[in-house]
Protein backbone atom coordinates (compact mmCIF):
# COMPACT_ATOMS: atom_id res chain seq x y z
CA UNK A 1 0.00 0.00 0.00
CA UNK A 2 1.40 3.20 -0.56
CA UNK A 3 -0.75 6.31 0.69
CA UNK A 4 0.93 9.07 2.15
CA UNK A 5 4.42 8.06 0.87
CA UNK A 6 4.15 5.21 3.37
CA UNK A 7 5.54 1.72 2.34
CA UNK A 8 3.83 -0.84 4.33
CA UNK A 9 1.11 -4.39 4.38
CA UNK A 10 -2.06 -4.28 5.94
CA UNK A 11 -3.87 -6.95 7.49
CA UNK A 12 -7.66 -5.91 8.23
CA UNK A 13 -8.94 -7.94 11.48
CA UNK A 14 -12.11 -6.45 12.45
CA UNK A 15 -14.82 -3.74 11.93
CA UNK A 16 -17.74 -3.23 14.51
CA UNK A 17 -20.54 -1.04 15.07
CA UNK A 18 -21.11 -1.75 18.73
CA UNK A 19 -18.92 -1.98 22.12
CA UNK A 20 -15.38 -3.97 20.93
CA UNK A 21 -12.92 -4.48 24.21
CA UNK A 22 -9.19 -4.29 22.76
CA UNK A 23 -6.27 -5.44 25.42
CA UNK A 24 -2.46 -5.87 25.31
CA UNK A 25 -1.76 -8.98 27.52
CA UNK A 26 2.07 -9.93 28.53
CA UNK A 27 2.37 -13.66 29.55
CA UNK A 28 5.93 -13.63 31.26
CA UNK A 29 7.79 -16.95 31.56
CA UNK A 30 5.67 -19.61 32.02
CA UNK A 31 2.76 -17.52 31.72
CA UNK A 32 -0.63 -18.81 32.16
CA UNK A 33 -4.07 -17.30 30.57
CA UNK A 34 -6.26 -19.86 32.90
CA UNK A 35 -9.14 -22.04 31.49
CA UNK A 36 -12.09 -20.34 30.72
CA UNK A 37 -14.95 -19.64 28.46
CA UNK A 38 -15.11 -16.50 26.60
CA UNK A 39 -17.85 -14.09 27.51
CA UNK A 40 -17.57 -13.10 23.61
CA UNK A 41 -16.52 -13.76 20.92
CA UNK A 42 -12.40 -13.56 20.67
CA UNK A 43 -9.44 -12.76 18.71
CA UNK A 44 -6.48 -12.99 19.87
CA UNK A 45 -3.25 -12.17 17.80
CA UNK A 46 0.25 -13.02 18.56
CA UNK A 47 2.66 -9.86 18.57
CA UNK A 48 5.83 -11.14 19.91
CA UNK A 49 7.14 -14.48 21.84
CA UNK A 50 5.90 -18.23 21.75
CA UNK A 51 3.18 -19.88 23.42
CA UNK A 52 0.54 -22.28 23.29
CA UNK A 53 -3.18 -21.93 23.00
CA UNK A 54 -5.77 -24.74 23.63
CA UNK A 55 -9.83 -24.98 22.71
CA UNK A 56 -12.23 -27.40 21.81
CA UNK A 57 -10.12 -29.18 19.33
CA UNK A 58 -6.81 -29.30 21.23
CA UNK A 59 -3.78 -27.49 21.03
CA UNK A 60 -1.26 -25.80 19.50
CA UNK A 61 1.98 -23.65 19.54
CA UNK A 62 1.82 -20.38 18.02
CA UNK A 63 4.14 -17.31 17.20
CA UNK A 64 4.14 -13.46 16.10
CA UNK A 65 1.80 -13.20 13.28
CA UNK A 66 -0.82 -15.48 14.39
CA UNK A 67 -4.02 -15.06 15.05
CA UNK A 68 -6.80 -17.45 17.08
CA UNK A 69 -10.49 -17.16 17.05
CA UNK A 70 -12.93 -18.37 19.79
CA UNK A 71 -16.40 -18.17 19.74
CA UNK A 72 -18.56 -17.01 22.87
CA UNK A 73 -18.91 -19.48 25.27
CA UNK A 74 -16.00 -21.35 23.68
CA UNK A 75 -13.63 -23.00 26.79
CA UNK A 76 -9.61 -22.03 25.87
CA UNK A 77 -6.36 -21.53 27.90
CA UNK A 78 -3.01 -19.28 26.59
CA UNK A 79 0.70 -20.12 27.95
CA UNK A 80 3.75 -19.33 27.23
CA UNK A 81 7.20 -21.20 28.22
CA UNK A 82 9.36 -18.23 26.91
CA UNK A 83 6.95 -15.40 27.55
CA UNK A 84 4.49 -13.70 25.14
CA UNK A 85 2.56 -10.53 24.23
CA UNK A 86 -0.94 -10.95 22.47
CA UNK A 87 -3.58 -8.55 21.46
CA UNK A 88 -6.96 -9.64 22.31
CA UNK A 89 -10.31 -8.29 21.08
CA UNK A 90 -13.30 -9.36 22.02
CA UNK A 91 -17.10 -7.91 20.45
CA UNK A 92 -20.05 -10.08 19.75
CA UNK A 93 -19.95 -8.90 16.25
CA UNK A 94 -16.71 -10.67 15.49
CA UNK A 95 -17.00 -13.67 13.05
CA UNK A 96 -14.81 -16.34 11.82
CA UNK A 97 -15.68 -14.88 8.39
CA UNK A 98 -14.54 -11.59 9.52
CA UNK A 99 -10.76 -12.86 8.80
CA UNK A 100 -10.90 -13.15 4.96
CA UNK A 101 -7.73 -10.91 4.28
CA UNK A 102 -5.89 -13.94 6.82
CA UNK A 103 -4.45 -17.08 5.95
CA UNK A 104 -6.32 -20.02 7.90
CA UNK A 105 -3.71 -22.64 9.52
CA UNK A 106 -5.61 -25.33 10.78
CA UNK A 107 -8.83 -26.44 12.12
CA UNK A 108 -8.09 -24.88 15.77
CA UNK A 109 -8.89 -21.32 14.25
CA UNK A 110 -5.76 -20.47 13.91
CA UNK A 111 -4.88 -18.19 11.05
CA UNK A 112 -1.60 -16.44 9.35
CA UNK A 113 -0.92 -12.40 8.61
CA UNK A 114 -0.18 -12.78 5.17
């Protein structure tokens, strides 16, 4: 994209109309986002570090880049040997559907920044 004499990619994640929460979280060594349901529906996207993120259909390790979506009421867990730093939003507007302009990874939700 170049507006503005910028030079950069841009990954759309999500639009809403109504209330959308937006958090940084930082998972330290051995880190530990607890079992739980979401109250929402949930992205959460990878910024920096390693981890592991479990739902419904098991587990798996992710890294910067990546991207998980949970639906509401959906039970899920986050940790991180090394430490990690995730974005999370969370809206009931959000939809698997709303992460066309990603790369899906697997059947755990898990999708790619292309």
């Amino acid at each position: 994209m170049n507006v503005f004499d910028s030079d950069f990619q841009l990954s759309h994640i999500c639009q809403t109309s109504t209330a959308t929460n937006i958090s940084l979280m930082t998972l330290e060594e051995n880190g530990v986002i607890g079992n739980h349901q979401t109250v929402t529906n949930q992205v959460l996207i990878v910024l920096n570090g390693t981890g592991n993120v479990a739902g419904k259909e098991g587990g798996k390790t992710v890294g910067p880049g990546d991207v998980v979506f949970w639906d509401k009421g959906e039970w899920h867990e986050t940790t991180s040997e090394c430490g990690m730093q995730v974005m999370v939003i969370e809206s009931d507007e959000l939809r698997k559907s709303d992460m066309l302009t990603l790369k899906r990874m697997d059947d755990l939700s898990i999708f790619k920044m292309k």
